[in-house]
PDB file of N, CA and C in Angstrom:
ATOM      1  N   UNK A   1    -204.422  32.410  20.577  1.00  0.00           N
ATOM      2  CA  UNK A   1    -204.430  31.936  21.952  1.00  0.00           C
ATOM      3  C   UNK A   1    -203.942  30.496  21.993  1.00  0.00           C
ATOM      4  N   UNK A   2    -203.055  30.156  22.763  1.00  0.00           N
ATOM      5  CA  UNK A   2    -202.483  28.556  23.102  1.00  0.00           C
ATOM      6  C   UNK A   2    -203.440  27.736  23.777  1.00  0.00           C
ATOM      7  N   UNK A   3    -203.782  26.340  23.298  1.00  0.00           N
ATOM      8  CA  UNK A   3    -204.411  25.365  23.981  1.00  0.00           C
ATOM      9  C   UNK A   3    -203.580  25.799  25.344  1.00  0.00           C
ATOM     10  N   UNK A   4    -204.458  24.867  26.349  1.00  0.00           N
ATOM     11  CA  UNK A   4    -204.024  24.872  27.880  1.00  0.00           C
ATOM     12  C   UNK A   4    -203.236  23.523  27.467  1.00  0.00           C
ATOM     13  N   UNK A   5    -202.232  23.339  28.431  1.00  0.00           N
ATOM     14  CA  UNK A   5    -200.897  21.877  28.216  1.00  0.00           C
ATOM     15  C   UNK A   5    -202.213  20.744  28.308  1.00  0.00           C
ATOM     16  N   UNK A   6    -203.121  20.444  29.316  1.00  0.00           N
ATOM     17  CA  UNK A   6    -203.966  19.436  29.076  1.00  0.00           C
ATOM     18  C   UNK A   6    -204.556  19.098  28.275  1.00  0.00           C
ATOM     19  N   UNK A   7    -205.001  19.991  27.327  1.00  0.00           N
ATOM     20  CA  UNK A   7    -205.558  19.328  26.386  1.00  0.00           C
ATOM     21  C   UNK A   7    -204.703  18.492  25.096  1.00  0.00           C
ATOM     22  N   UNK A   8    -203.813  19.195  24.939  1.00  0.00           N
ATOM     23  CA  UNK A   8    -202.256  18.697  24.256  1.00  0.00           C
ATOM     24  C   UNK A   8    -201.728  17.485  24.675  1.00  0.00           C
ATOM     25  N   UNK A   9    -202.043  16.929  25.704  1.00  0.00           N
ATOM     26  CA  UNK A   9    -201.777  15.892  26.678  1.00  0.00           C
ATOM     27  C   UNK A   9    -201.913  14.681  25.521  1.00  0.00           C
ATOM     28  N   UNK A  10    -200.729  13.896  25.056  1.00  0.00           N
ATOM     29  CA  UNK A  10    -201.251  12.613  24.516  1.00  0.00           C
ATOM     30  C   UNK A  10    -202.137  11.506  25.498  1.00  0.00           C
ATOM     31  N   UNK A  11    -202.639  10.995  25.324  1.00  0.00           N
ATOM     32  CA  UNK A  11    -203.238   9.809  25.810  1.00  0.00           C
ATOM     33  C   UNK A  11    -203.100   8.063  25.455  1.00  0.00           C
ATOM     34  N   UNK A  12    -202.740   7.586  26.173  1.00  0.00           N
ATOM     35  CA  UNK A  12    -202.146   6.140  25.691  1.00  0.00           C
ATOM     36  C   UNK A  12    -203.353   5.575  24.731  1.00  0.00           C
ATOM     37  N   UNK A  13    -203.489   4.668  23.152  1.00  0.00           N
ATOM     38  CA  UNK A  13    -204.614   4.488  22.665  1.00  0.00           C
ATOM     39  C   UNK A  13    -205.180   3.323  23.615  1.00  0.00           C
ATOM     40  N   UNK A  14    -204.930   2.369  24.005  1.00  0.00           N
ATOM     41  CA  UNK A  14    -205.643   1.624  25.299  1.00  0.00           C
ATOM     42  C   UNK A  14    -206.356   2.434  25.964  1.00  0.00           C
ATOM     43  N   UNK A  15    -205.616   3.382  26.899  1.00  0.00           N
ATOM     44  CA  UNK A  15    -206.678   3.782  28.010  1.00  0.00           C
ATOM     45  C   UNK A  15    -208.495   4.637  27.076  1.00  0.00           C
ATOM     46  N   UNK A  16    -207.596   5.294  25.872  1.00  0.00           N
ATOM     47  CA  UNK A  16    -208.638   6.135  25.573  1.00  0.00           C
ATOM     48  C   UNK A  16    -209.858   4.887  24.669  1.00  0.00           C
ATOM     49  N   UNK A  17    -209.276   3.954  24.544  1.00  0.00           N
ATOM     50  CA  UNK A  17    -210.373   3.302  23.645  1.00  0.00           C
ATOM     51  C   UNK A  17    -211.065   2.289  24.606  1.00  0.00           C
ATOM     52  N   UNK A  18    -210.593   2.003  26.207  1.00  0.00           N
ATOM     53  CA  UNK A  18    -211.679   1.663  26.859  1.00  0.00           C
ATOM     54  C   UNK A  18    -212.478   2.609  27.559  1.00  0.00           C
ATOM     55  N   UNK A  19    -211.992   4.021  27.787  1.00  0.00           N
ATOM     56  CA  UNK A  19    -213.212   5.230  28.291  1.00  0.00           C
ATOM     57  C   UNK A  19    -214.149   4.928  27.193  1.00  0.00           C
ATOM     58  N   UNK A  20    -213.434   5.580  25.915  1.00  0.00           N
ATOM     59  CA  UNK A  20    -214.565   5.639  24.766  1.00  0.00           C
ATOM     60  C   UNK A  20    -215.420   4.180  24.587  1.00  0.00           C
ATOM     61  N   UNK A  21    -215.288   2.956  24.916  1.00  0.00           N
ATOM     62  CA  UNK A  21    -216.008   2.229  25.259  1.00  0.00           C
ATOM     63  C   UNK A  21    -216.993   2.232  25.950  1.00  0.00           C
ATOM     64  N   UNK A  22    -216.723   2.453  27.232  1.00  0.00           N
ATOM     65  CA  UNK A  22    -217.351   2.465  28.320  1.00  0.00           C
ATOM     66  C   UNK A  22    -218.372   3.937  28.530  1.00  0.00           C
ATOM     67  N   UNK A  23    -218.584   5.076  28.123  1.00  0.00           N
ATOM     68  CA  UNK A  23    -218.755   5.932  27.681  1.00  0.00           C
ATOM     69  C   UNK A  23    -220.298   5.658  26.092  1.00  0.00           C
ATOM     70  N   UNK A  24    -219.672   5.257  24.943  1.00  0.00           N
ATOM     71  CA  UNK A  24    -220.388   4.440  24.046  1.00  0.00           C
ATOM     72  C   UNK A  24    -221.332   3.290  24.365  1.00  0.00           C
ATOM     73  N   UNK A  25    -220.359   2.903  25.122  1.00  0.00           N
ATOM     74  CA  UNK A  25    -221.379   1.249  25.312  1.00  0.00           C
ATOM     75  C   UNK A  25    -223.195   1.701  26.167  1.00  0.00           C
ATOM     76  N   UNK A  26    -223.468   0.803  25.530  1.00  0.00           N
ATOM     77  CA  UNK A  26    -225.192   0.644  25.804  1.00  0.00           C
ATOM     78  C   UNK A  26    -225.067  -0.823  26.937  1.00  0.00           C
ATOM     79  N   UNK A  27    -224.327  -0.769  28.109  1.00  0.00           N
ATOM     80  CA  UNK A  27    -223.765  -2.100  28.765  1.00  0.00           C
ATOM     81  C   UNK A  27    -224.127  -1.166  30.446  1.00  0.00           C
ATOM     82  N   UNK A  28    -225.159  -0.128  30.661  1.00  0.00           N
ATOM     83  CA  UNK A  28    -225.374   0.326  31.933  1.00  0.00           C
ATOM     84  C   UNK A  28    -224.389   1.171  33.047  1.00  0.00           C
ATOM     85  N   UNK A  29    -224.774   0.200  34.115  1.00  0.00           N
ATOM     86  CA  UNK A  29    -223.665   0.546  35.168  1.00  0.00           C
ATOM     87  C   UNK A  29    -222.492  -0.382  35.394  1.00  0.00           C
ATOM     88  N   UNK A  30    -222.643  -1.290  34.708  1.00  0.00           N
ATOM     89  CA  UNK A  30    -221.755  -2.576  35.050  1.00  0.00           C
ATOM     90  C   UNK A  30    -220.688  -2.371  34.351  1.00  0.00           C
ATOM     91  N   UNK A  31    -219.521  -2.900  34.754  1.00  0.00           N
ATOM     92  CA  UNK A  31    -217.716  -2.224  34.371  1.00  0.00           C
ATOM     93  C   UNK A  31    -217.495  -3.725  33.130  1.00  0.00           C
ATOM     94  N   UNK A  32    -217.128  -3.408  32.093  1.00  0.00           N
ATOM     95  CA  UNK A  32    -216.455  -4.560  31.427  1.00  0.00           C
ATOM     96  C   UNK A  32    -215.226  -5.244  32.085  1.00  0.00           C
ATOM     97  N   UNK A  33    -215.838  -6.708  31.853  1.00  0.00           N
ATOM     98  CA  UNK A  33    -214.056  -7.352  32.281  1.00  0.00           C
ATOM     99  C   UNK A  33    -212.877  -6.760  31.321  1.00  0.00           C
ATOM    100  N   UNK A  34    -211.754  -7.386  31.892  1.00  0.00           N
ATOM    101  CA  UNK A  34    -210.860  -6.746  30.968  1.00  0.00           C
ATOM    102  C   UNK A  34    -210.525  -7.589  29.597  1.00  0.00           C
ATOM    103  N   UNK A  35    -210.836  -9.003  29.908  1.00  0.00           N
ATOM    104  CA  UNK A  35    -211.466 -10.027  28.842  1.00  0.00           C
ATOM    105  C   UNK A  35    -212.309  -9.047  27.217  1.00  0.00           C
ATOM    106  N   UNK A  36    -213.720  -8.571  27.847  1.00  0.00           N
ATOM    107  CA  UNK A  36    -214.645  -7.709  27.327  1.00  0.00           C
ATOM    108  C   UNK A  36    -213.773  -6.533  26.448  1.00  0.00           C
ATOM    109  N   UNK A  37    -213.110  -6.207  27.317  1.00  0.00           N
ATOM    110  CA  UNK A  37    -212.302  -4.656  26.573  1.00  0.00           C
ATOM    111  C   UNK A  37    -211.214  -5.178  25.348  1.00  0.00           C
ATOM    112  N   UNK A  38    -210.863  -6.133  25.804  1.00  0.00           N
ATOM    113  CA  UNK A  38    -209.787  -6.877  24.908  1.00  0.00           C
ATOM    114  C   UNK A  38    -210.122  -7.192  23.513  1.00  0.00           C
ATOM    115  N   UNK A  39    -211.766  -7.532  23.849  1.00  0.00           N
ATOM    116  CA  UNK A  39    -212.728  -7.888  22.496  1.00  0.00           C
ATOM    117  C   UNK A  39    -212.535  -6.964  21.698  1.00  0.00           C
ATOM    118  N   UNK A  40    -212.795  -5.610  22.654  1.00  0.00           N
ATOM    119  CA  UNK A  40    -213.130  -4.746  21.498  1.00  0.00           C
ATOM    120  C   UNK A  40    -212.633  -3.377  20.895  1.00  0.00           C
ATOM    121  N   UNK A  41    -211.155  -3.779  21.705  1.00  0.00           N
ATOM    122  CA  UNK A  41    -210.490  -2.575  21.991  1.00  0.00           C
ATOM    123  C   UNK A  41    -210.018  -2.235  20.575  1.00  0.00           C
ATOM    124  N   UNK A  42    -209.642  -3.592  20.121  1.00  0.00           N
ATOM    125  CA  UNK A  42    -209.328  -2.518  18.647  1.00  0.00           C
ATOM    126  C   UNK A  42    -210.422  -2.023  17.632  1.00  0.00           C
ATOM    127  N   UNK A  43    -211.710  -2.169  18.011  1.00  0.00           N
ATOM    128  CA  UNK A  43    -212.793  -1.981  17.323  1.00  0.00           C
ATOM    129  C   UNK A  43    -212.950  -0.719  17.533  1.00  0.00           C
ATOM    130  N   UNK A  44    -212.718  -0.176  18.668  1.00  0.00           N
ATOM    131  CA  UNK A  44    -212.906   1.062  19.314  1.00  0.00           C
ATOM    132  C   UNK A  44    -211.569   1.929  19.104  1.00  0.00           C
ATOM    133  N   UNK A  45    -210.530   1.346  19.186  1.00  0.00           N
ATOM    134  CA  UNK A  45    -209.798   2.317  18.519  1.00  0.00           C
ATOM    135  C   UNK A  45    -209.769   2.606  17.145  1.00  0.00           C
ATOM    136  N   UNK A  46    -210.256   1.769  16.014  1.00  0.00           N
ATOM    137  CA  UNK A  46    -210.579   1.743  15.012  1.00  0.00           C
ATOM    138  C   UNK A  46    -211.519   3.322  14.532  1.00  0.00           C
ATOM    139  N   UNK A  47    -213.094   2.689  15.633  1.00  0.00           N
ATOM    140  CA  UNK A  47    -214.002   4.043  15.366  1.00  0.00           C
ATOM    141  C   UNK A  47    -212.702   5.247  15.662  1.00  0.00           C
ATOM    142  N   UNK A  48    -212.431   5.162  16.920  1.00  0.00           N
ATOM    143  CA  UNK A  48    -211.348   6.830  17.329  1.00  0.00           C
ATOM    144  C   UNK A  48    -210.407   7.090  15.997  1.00  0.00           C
ATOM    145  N   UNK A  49    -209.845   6.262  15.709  1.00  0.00           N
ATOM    146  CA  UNK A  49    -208.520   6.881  14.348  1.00  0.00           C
ATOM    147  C   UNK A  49    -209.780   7.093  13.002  1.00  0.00           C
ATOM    148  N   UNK A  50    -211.085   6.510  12.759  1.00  0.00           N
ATOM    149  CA  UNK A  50    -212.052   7.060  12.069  1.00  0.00           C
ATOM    150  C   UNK A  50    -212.183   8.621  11.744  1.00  0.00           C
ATOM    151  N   UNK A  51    -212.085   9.283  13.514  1.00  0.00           N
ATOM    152  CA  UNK A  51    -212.385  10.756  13.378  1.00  0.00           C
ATOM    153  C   UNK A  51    -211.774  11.276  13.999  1.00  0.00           C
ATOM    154  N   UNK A  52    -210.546  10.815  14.146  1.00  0.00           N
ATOM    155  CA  UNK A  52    -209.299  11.683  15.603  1.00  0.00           C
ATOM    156  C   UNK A  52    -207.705  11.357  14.733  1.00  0.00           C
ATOM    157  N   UNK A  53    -207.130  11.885  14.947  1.00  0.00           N
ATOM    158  CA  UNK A  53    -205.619  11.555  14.777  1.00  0.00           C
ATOM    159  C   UNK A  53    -205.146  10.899  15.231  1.00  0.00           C
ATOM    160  N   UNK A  54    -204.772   9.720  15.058  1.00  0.00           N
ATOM    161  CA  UNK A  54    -204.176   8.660  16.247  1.00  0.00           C
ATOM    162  C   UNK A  54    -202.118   8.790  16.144  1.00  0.00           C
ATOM    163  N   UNK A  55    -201.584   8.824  16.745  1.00  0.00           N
ATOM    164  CA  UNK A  55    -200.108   9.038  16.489  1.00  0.00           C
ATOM    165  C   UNK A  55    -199.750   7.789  17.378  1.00  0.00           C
ATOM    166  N   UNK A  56    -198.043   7.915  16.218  1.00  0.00           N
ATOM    167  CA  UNK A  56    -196.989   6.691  16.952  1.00  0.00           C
ATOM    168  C   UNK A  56    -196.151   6.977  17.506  1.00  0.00           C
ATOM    169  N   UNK A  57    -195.653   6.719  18.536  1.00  0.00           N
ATOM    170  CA  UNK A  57    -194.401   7.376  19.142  1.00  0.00           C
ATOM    171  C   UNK A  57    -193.236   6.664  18.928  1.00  0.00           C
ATOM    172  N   UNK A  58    -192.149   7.430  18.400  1.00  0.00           N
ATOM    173  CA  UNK A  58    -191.261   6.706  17.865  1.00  0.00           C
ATOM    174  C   UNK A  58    -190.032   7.087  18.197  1.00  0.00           C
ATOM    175  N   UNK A  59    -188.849   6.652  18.494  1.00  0.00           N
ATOM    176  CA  UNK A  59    -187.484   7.337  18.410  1.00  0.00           C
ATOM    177  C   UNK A  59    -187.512   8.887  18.741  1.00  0.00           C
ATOM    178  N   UNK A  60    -188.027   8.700  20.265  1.00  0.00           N
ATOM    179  CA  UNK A  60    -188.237  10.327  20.557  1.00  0.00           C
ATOM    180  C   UNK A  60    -189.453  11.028  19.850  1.00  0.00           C
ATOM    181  N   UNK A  61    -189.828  10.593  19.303  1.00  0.00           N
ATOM    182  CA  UNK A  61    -191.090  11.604  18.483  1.00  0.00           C
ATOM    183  C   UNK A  61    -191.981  10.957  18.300  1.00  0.00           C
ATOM    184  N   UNK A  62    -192.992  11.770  17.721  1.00  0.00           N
ATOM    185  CA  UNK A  62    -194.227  11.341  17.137  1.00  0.00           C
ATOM    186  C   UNK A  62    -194.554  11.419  16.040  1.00  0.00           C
ATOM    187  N   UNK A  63    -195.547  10.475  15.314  1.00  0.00           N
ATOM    188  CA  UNK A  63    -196.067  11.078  13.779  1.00  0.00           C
ATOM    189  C   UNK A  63    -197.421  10.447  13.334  1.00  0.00           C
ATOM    190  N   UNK A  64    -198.062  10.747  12.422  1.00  0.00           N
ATOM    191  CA  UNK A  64    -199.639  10.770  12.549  1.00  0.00           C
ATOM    192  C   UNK A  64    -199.482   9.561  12.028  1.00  0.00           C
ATOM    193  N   UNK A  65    -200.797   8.326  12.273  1.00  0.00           N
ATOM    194  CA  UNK A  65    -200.638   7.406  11.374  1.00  0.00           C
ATOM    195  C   UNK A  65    -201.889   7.548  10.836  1.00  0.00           C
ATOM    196  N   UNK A  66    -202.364   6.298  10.021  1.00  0.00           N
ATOM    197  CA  UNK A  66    -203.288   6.467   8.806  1.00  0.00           C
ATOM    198  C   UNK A  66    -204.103   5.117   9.852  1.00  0.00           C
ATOM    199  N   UNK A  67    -205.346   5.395   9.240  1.00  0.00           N
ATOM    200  CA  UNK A  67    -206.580   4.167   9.483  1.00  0.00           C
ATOM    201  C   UNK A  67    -206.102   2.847   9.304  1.00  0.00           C
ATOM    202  N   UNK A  68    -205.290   2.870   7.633  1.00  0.00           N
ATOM    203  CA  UNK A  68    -205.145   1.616   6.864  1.00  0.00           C
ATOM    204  C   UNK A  68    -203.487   1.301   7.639  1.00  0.00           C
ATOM    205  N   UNK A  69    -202.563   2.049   8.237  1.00  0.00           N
ATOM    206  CA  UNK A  69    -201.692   1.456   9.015  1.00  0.00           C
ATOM    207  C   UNK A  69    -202.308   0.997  10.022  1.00  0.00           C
ATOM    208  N   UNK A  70    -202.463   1.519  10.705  1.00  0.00           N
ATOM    209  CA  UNK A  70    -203.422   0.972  12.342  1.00  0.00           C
ATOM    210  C   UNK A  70    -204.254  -0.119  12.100  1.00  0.00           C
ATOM    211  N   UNK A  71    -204.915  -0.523  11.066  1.00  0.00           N
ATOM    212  CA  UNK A  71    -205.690  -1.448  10.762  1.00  0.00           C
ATOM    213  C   UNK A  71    -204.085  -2.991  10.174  1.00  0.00           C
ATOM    214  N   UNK A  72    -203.333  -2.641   9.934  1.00  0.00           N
ATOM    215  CA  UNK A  72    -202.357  -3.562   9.119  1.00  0.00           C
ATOM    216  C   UNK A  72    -201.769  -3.870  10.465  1.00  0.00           C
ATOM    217  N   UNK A  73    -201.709  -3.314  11.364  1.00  0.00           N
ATOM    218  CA  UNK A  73    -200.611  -3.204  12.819  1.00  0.00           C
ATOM    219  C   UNK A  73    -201.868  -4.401  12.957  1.00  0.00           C
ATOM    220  N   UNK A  74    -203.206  -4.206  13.399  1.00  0.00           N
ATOM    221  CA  UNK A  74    -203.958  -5.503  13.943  1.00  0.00           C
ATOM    222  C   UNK A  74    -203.642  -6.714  13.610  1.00  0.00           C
ATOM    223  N   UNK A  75    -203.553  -6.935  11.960  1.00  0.00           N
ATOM    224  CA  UNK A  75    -203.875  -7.649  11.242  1.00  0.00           C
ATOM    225  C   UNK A  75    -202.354  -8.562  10.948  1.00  0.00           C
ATOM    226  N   UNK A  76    -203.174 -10.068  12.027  1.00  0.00           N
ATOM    227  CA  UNK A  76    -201.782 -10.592  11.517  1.00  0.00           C
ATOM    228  C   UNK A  76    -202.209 -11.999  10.367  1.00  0.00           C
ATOM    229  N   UNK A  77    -203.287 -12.165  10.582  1.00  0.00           N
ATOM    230  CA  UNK A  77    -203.921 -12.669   9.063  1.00  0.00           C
ATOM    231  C   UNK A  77    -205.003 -11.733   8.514  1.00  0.00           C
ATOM    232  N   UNK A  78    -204.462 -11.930   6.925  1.00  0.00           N
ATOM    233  CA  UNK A  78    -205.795 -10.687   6.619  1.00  0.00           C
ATOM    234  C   UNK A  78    -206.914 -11.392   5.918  1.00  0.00           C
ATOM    235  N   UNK A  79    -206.875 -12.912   6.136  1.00  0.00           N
ATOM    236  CA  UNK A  79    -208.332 -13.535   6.109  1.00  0.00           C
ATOM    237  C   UNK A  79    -208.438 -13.821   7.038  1.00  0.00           C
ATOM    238  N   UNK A  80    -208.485 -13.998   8.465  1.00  0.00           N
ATOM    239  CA  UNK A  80    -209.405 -13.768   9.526  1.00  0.00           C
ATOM    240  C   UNK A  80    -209.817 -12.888   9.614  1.00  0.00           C
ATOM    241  N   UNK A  81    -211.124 -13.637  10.893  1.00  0.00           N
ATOM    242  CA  UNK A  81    -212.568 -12.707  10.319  1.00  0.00           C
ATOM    243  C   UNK A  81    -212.188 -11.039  10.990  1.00  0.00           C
ATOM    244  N   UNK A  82    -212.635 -10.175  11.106  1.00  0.00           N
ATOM    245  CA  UNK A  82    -212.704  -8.778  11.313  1.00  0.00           C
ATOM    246  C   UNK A  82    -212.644  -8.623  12.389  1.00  0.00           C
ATOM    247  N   UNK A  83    -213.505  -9.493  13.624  1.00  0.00           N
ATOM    248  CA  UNK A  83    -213.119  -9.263  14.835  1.00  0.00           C
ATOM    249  C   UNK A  83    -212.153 -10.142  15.420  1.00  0.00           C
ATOM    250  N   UNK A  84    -211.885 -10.696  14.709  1.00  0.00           N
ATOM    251  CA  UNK A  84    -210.911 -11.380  15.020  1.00  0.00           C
ATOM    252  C   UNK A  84    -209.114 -10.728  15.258  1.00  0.00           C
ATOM    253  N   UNK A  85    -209.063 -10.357  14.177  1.00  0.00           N
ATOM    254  CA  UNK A  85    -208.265  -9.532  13.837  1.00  0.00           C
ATOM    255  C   UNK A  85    -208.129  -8.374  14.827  1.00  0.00           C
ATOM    256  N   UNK A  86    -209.430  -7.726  15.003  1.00  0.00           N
ATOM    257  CA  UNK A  86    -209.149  -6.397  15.812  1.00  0.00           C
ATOM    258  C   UNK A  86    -209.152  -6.801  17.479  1.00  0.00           C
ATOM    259  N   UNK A  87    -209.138  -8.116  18.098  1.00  0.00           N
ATOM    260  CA  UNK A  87    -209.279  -8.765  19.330  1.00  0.00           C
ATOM    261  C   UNK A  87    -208.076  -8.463  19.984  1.00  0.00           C
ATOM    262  N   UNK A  88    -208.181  -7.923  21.034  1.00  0.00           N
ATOM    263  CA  UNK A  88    -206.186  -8.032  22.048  1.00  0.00           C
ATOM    264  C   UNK A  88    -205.143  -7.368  21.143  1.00  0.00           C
ATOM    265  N   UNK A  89    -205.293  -5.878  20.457  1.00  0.00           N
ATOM    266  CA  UNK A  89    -204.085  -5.511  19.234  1.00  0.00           C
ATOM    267  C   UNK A  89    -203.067  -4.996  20.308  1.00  0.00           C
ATOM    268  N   UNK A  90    -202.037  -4.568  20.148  1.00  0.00           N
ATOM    269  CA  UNK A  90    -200.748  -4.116  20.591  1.00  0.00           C
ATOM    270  C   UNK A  90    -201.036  -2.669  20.371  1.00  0.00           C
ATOM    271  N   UNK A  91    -201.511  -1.842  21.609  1.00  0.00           N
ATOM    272  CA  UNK A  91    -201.155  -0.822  20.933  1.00  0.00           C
ATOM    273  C   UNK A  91    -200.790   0.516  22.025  1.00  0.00           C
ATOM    274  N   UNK A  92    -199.434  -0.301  22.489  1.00  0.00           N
ATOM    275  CA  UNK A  92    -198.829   0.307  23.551  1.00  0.00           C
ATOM    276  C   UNK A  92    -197.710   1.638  22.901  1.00  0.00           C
ATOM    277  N   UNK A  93    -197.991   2.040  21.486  1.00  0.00           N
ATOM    278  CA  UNK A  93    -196.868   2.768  21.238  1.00  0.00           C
ATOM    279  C   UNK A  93    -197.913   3.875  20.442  1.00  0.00           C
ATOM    280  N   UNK A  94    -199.312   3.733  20.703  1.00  0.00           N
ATOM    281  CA  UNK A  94    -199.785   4.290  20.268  1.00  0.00           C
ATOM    282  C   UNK A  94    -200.437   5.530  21.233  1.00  0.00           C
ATOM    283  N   UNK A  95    -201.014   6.825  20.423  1.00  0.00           N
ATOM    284  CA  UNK A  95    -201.464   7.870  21.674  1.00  0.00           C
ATOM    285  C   UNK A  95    -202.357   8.533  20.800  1.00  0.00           C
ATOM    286  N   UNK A  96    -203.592   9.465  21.885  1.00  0.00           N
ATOM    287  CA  UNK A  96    -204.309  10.399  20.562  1.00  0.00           C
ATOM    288  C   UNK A  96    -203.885  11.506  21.853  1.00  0.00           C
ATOM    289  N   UNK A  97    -204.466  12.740  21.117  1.00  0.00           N
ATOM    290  CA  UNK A  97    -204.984  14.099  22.347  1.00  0.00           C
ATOM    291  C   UNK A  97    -205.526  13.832  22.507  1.00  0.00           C
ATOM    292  N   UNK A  98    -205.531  14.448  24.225  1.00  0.00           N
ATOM    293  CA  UNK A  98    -206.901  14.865  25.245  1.00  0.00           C
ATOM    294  C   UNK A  98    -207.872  15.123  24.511  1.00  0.00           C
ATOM    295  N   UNK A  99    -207.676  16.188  23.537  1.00  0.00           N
ATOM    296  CA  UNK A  99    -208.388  17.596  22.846  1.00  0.00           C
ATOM    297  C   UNK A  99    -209.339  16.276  21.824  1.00  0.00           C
ATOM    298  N   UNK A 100    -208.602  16.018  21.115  1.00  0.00           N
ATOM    299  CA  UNK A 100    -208.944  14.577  20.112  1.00  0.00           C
ATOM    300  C   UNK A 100    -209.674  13.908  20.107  1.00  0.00           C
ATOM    301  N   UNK A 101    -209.648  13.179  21.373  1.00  0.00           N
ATOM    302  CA  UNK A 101    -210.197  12.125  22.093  1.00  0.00           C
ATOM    303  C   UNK A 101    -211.755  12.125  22.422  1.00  0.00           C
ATOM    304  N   UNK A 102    -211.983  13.557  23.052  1.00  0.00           N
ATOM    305  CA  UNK A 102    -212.943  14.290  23.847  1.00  0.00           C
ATOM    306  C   UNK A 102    -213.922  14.529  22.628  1.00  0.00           C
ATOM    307  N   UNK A 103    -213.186  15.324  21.537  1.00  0.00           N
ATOM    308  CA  UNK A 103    -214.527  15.527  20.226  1.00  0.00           C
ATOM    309  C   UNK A 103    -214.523  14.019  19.393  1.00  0.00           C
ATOM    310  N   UNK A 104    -213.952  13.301  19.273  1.00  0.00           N
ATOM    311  CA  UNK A 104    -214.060  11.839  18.643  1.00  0.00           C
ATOM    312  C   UNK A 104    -215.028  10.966  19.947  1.00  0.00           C
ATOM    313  N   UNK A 105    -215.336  11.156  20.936  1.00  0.00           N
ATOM    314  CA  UNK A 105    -216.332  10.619  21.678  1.00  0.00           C
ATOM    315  C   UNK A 105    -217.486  11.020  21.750  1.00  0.00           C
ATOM    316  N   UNK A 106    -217.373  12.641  21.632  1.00  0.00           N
ATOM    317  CA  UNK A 106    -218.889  13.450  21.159  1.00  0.00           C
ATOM    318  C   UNK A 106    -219.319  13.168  19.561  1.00  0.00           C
ATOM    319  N   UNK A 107    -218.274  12.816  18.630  1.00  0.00           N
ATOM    320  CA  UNK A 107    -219.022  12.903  17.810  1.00  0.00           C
ATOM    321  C   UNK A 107    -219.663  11.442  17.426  1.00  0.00           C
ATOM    322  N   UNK A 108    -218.666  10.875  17.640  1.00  0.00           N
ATOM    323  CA  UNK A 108    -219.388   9.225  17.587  1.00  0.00           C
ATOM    324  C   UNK A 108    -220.617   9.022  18.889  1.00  0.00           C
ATOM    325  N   UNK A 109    -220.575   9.346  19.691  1.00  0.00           N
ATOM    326  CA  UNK A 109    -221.913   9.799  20.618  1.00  0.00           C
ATOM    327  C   UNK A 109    -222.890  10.242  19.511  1.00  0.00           C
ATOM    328  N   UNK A 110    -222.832  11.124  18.983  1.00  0.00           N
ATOM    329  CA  UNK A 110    -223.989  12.013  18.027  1.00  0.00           C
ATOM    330  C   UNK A 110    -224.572  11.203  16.345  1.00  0.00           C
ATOM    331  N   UNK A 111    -223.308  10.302  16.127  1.00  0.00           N
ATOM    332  CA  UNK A 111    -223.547   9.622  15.351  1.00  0.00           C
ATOM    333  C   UNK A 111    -224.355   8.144  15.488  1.00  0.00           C
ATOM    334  N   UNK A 112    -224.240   7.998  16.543  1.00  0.00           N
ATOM    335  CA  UNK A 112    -224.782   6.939  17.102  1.00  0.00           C
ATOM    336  C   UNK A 112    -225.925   7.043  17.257  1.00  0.00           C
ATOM    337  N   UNK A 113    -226.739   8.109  17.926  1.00  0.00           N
ATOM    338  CA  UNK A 113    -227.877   8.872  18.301  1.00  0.00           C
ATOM    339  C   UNK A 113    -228.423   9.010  17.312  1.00  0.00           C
ATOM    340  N   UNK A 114    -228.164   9.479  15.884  1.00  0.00           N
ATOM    341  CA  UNK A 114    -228.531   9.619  15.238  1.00  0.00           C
ATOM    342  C   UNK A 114    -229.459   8.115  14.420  1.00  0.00           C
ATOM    343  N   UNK A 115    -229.031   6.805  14.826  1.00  0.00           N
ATOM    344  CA  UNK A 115    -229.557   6.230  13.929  1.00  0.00           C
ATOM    345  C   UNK A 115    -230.500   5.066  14.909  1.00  0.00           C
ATOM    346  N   UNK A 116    -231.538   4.472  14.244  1.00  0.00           N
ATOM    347  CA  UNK A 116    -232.567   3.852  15.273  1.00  0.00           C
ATOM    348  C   UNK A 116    -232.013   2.736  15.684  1.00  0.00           C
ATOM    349  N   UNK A 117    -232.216   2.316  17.499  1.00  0.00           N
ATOM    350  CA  UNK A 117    -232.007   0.850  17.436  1.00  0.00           C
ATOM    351  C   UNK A 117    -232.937   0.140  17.708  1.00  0.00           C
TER     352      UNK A 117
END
């Protein structure tokens, strides 16, 4: 049986790593500035390429990338500190699936749950 086209749907990694923020975050009803998202957007896309496929779009196509690329794309010193590094990344050429996206938010949801705060 064929996925439905939506779920196949790439998703820009920005938009999906401030849902999955906002979604994750323990921050209520209140909306992050876009300041806030900037903090942590590559932190959060970080967790997503953890347990999702993150792809590059390239010359007409696409192709899977790796944790340790996506992490080198942040990194424009690799002794600054960690959040530093992952603060405001570029990552307008990047996309996951709908399909992707959706179980990489449940499962980091479940992983999260899982441990005391």
């Amino acid at each position: 049986m064929r996925e439905p086209l939506l779920s196949q749907e790439l998703v820009p990694l920005q938009e999906a790593a401030a849902a999955a923020y906002h979604v994750l975050g323990d921050h209520g009803r209140r909306a992050a500035s876009e300041h806030q998202l900037g903090q942590v957007r590559g932190q959060v896309a970080m967790a997503l390429a953890a347990v999702a496929r993150i792809v590059l779009q390239e010359s007409g196509g696409t192709r899977a990338i790796t944790v340790a690329e996506l992490e080198s794309r942040f990194s424009s010193s690799v002794s600054a500190p960690n959040e530093k590094r992952l603060a405001n990344p570029d990552l307008s050429d990047l996309y996951i699936r709908r399909s992707d996206l959706l179980r990489a938010i449940e499962l980091l949801k479940e992983s999260r749950s899982s441990f005391p705060s």
